[in-house]
Protein backbone atom coordinates (compact mmCIF):
# COMPACT_ATOMS: atom_id res chain seq x y z
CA UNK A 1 50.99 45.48 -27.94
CA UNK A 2 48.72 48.30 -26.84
CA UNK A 3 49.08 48.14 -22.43
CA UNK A 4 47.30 49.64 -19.75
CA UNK A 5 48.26 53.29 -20.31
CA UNK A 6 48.00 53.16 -24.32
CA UNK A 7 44.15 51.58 -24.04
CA UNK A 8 43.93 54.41 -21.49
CA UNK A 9 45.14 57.13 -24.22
CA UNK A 10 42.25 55.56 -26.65
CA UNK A 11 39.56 55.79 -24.11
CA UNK A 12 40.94 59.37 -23.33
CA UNK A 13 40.15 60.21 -27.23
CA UNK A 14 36.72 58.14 -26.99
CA UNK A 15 35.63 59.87 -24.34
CA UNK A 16 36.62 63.32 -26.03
CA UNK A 17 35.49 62.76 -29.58
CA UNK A 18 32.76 60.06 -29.50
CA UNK A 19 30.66 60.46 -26.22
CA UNK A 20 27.38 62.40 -26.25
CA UNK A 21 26.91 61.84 -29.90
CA UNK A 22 24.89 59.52 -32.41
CA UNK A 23 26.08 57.43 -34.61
CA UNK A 24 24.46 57.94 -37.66
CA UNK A 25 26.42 55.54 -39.93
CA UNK A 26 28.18 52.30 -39.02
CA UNK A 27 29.93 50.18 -41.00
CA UNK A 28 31.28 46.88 -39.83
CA UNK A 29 33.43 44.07 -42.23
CA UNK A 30 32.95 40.46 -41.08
CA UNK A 31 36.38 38.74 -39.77
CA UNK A 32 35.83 35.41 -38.35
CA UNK A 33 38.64 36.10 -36.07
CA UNK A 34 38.24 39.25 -34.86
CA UNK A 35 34.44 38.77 -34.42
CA UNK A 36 33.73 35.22 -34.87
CA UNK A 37 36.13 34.56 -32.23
CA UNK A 38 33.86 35.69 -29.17
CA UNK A 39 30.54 34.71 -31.33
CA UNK A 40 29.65 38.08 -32.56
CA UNK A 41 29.52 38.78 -36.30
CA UNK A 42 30.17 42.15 -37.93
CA UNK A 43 26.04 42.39 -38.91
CA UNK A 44 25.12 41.87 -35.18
CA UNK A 45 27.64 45.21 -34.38
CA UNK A 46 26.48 47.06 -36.92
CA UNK A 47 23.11 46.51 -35.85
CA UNK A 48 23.16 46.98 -32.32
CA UNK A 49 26.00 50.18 -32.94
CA UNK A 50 23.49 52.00 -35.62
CA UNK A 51 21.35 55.26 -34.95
CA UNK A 52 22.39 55.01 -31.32
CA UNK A 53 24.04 57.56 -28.89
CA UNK A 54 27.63 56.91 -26.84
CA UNK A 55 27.31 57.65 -23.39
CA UNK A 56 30.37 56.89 -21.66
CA UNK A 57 33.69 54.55 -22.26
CA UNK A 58 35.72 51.93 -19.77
CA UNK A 59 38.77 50.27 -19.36
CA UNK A 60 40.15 47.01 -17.80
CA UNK A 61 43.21 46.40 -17.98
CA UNK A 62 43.56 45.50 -21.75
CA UNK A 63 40.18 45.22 -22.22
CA UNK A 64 38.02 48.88 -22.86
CA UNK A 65 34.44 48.88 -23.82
CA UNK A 66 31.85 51.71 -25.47
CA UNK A 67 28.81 52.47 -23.48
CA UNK A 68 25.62 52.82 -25.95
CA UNK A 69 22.23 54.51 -24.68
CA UNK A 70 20.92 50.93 -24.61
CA UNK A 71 22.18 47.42 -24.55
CA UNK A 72 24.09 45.33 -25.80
CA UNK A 73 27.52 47.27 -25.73
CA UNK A 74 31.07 46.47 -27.32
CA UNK A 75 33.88 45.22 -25.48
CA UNK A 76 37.23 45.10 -27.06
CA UNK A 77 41.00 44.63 -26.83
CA UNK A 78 43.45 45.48 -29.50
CA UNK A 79 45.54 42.32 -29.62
CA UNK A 80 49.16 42.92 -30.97
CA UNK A 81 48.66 45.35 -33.28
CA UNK A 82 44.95 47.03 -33.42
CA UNK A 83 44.23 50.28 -32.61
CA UNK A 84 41.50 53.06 -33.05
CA UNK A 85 41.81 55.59 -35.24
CA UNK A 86 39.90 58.54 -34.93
CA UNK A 87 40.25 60.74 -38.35
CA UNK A 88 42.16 64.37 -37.76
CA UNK A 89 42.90 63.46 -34.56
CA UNK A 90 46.44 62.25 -33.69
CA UNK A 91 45.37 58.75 -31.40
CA UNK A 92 49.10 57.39 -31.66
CA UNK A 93 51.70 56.62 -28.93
CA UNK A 94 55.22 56.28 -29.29
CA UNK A 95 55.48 58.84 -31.50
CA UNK A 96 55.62 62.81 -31.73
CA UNK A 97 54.69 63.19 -35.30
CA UNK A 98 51.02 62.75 -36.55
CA UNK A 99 50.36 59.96 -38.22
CA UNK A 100 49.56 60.62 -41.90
CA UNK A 101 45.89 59.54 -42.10
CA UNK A 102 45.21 60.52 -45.34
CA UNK A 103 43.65 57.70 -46.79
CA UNK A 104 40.47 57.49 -45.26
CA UNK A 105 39.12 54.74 -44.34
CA UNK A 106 42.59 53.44 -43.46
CA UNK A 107 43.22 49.80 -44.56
CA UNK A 108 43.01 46.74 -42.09
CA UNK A 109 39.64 48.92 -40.81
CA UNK A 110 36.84 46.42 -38.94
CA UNK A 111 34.49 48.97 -38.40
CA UNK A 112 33.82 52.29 -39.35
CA UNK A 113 31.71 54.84 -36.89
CA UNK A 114 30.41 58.41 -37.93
CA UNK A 115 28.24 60.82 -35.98
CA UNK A 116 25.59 62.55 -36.79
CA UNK A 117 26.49 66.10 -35.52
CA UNK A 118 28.28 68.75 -37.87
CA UNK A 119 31.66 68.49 -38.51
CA UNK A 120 30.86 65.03 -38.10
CA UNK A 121 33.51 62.57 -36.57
CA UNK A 122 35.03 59.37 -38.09
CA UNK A 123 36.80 56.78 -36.33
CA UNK A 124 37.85 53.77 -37.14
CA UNK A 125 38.91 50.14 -35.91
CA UNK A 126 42.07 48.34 -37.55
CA UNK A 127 44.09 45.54 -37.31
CA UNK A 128 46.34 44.26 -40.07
CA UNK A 129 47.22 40.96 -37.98
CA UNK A 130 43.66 39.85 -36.38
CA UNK A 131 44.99 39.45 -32.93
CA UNK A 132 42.16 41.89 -31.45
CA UNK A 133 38.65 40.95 -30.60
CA UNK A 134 34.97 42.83 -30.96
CA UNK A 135 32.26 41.96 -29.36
CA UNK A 136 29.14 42.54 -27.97
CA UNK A 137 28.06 42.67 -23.88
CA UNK A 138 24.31 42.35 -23.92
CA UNK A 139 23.88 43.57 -19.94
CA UNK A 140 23.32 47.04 -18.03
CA UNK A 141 26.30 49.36 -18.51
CA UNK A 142 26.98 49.19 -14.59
CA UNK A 143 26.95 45.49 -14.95
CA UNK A 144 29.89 44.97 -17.88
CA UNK A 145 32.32 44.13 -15.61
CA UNK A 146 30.46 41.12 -14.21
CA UNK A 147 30.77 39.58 -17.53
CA UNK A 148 32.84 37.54 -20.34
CA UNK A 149 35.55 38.44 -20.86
CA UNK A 150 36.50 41.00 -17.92
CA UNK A 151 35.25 38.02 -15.00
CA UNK A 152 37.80 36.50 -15.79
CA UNK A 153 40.23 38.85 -15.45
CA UNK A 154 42.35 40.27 -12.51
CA UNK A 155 41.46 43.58 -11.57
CA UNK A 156 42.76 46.94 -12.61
CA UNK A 157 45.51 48.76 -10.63
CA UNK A 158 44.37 51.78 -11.45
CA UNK A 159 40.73 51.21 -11.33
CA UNK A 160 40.66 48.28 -8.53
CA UNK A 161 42.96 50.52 -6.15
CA UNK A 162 41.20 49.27 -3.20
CA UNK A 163 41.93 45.51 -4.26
CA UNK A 164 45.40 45.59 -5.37
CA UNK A 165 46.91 46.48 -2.00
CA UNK A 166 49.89 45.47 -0.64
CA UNK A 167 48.24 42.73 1.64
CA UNK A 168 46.85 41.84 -1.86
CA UNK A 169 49.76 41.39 -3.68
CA UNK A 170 51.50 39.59 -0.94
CA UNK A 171 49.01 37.01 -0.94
CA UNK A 172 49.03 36.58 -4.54
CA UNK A 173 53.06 36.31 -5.13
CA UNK A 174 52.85 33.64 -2.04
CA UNK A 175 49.93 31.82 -3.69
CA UNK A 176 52.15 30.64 -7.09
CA UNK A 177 55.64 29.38 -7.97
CA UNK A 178 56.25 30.74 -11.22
CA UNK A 179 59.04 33.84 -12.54
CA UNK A 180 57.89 36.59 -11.01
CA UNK A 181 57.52 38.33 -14.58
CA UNK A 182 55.23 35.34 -15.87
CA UNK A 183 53.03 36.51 -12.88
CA UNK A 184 52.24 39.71 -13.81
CA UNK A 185 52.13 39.57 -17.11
CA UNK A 186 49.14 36.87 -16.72
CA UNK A 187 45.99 39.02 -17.07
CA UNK A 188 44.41 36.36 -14.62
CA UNK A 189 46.47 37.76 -12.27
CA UNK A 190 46.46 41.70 -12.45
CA UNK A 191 44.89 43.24 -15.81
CA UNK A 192 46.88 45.52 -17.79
CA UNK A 193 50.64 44.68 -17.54
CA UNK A 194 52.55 43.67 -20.56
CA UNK A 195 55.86 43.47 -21.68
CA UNK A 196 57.67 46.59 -21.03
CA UNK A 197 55.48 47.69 -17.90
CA UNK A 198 56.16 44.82 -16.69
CA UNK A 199 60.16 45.51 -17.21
CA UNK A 200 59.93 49.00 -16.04
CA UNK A 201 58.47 47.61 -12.92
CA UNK A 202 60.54 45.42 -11.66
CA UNK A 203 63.68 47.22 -12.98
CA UNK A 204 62.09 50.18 -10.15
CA UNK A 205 61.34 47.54 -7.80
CA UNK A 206 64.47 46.29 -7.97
CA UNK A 207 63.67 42.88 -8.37
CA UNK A 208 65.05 40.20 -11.39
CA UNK A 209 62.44 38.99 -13.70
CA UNK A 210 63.08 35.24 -13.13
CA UNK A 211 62.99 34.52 -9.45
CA UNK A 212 59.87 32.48 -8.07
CA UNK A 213 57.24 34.72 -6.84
CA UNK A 214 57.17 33.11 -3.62
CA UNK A 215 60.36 33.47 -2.61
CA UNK A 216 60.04 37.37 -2.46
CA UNK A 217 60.48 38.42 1.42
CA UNK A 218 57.34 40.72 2.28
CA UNK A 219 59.83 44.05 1.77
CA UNK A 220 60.53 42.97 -1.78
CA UNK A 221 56.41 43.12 -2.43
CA UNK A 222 55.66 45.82 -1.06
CA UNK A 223 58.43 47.79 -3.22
CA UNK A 224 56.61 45.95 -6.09
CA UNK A 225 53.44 47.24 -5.23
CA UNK A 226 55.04 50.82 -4.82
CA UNK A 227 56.76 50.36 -8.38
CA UNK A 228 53.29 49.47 -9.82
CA UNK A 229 51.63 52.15 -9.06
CA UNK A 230 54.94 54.81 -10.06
CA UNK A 231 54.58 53.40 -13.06
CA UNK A 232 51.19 52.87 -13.48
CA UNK A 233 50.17 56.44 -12.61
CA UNK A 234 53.03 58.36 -14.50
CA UNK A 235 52.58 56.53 -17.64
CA UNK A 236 48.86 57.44 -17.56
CA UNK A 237 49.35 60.77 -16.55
CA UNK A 238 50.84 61.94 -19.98
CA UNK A 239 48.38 59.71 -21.79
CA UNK A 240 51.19 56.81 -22.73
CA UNK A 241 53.39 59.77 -24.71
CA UNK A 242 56.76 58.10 -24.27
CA UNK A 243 58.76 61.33 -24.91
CA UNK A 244 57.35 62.19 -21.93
CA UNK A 245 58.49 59.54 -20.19
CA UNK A 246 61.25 60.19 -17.51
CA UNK A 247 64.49 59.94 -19.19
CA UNK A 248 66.11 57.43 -16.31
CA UNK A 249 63.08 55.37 -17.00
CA UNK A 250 64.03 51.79 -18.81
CA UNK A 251 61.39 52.32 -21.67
CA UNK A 252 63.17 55.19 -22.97
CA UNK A 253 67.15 53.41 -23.06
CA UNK A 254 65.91 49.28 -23.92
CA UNK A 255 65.31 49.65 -27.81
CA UNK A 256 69.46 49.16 -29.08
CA UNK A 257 68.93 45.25 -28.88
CA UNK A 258 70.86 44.19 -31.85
CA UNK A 259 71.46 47.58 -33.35
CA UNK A 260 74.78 48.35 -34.59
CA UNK A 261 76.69 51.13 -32.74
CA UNK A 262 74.00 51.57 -30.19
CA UNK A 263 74.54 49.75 -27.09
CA UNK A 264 71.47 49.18 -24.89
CA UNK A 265 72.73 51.38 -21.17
CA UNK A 266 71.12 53.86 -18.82
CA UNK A 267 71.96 57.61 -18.89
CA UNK A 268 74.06 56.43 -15.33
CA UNK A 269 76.03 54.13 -17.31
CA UNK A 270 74.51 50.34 -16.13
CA UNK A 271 74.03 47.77 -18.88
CA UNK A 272 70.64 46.63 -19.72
CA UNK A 273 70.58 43.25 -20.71
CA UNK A 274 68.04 40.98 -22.56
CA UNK A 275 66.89 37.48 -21.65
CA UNK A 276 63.56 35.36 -21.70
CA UNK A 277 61.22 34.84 -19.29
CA UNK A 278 57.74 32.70 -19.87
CA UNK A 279 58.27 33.06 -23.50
CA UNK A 280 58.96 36.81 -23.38
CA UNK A 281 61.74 38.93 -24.12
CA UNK A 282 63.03 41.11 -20.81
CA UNK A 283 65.02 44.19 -20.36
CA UNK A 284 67.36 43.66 -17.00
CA UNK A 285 69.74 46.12 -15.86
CA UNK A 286 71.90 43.22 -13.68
CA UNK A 287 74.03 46.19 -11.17
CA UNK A 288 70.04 46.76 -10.24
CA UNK A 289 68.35 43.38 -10.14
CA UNK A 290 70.03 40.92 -8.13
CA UNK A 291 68.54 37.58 -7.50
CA UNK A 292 68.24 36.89 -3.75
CA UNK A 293 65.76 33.56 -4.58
CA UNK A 294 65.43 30.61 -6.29
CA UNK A 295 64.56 31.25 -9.80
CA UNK A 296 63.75 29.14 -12.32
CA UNK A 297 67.11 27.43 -13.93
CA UNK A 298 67.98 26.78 -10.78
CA UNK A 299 65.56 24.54 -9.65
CA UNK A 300 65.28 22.71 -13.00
CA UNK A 301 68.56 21.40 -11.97
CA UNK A 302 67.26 20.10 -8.66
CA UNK A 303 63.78 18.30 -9.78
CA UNK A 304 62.73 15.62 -12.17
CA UNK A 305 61.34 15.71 -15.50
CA UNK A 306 57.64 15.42 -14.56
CA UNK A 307 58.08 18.34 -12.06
CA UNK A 308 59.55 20.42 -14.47
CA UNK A 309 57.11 20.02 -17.44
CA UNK A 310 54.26 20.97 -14.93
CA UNK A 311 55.65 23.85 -13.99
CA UNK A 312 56.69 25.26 -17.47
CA UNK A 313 52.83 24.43 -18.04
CA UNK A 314 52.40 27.01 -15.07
CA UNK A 315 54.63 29.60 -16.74
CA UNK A 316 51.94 31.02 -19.61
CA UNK A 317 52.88 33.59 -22.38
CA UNK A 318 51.48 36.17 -22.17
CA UNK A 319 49.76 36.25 -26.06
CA UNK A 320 47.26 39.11 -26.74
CA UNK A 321 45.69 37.10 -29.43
CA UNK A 322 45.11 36.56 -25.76
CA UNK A 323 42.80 33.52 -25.74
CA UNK A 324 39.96 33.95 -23.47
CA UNK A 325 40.32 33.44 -19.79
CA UNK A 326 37.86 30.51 -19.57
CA UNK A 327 40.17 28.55 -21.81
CA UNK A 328 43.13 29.06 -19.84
CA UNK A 329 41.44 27.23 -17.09
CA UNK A 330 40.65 24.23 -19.18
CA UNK A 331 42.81 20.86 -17.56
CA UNK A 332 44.59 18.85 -20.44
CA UNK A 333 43.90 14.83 -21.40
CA UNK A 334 46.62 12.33 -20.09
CA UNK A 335 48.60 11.40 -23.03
CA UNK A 336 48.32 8.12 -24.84
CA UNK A 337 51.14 6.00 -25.84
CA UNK A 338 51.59 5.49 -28.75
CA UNK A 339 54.70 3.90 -31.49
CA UNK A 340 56.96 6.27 -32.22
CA UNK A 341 56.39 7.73 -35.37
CA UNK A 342 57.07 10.88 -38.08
CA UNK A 343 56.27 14.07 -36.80
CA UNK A 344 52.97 16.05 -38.06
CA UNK A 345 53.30 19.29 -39.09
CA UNK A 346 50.91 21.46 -36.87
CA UNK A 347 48.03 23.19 -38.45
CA UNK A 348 49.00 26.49 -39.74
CA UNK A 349 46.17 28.15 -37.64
CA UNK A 350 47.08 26.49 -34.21
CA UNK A 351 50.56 27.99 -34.10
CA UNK A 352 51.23 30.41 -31.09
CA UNK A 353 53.31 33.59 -32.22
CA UNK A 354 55.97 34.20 -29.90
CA UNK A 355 58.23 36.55 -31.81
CA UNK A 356 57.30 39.22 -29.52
CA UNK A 357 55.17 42.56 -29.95
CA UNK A 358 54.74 44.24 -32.80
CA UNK A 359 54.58 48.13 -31.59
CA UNK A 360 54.85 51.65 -33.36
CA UNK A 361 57.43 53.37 -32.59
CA UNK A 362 58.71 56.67 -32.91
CA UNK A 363 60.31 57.53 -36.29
CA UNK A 364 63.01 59.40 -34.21
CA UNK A 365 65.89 56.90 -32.32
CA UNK A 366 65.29 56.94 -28.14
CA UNK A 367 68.65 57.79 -27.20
């Protein structure tokens, strides 16, 4: 899944290739996911998108947005798997070679955008699993941010510098009892951490994955917050290019899970090791992330059943079909008693996907 720096790469190429110009053709295919999701449809964005001019491009977190010359203006994230192509140039991360974008439009495209000014540009928005979501902001560009879905977010680390301060971050790990992983990967929290920033910055900050946030003395946090921003900064300084990632880093050593021949270690020798936490699958290296708290198998021992089902309702996956914040708020209905009897098969459409992330990666092996 597409984090911080990678939706940082794509408004990089927005920015470069889209603003300033009119769009002289749009073309947008209906999904009643993708769009129907957040109540847009794909007529309403090609509507409002058509005959106007980009003038700038945002990011949250996750979340990025393109500015039009007038209202309303569209809001996206890429889910699991989307992305934004932009046609002869080479948008991809994790990879060195450029991607073969030959067939044009490329499949799994949800809307197509082409300027007006000669040689015209072409991008496109895909996404073969419907996980990502389009839709429209109907408010003054300066305003965005005060809206559905980014409200509801955290704020940005990199944008929100003068919010996410140590103080900050102190207060927030102190406020909630859940792994301190779960925590940042919940976009309620801080916007823009998944999976393997999340790893990479607690393998810097020294810190394990699965201890309770509040039991972090104040030292630990504030070599968190340092660790956030290290990472945070040097990931978006080349644009999300992971070959030019450091080479001690833990992005560039964690991919050997379950490959033959190819142990998962750092260039210094230490193991990197893979467990769960909140439903996700974490990169440890254990001669660097010693527990010093209470984490969470421990106290599962210590408390009662109803205890422990409340607080595994506290510990949220982080899923980037990512349902929208306001939901996540939403209290649940005491359960009725009922006889016991055989087991429904859930609906098809209500299952949660928690293989993991589906990323590209770089046809060459990270060793």
């Amino acid at each position: 899944m597409p984090e911080h720096s990678e939706v940082a790469r794509i408004v990089h190429f927005i920015r470069k290739h889209l603003v300033g110009k009119t769009l002289s053709k749009v073309q947008a295919q209906h999904d009643d996911i993708v769009y129907g999701k957040v109540g847009t449809s794909a007529a309403e964005f090609q509507k409002a998108m058509q005959g106007k001019k980009v003038v700038g491009a945002g990011q949250q977190g996750k979340y990025f947005w393109i500015t039009m010359s007038s209202p309303p203006h569209a809001v996206m994230h890429f889910g699991m798997a989307g992305w934004l192509k932009i046609k002869d140039a080479d948008t991809y991360y994790y990879r060195t070679d450029k991607p073969a974008d030959k067939e044009w439009p490329p499949k799994y495209w949800k809307f197509l955008l082409e300027t007006s000014d000669e040689p015209k540009t072409e991008a496109a928005f895909v996404d073969p699993r419907r996980l990502s979501r389009i839709r429209l902001v109907d408010c003054p560009i300066n305003e965005i941010r005060e809206h559905t879905p980014l409200k509801e977010n955290g704020p940005d680390p990199i944008a929100d510098k003068d919010i996410v301060t140590e103080s900050w971050l102190i207060e927030k790990l102190r406020s909630k009892r859940v792994p301190v992983k779960a925590l940042l990967l919940d976009q309620a929290n801080i916007s823009g951490i998944g999976n393997w920033m999340g790893d990479e910055i607690l393998y810097h900050a020294k810190i394990h994955p699965e201890q309770y946030s509040n039991t972090l003395s104040d030292d630990q946090i504030k070599e968190l917050h340092t660790a956030m921003y290290y990472v945070f900064t040097t990931a978006l300084d080349v644009l999300a290019d992971s070959e030019k990632f450091p080479e001690h880093w833990l992005f560039k050593h964690r991919w050997g899970k379950g490959k033959k021949n190819q142990p998962s270690a750092l260039p210094n020798g230490d193991k990197i090791t893979f467990i769960t936490v909140g439903g996700r699958t974490s990169a440890v290296v254990p001669a660097v992330q010693k527990k010093t708290g209470a984490v969470a198998k421990d106290i599962d021992q210590k408390e009662n059943g109803a205890s422990a089902s409340k607080r595994k309702r506290a510990i949220k996956e982080e899923s980037d079909s990512e349902a929208e914040p306001s939901q996540k708020a939403k209290g649940r209905a005491p359960k009725r008693k009922s006889a016991p009897a055989v087991k429904k098969e859930e609906p098809e459409d209500k299952k949660v996907d928690t293989t993991g992330i589906v990323r590209r990666r770089s046809t060459r092996s990270r060793n």
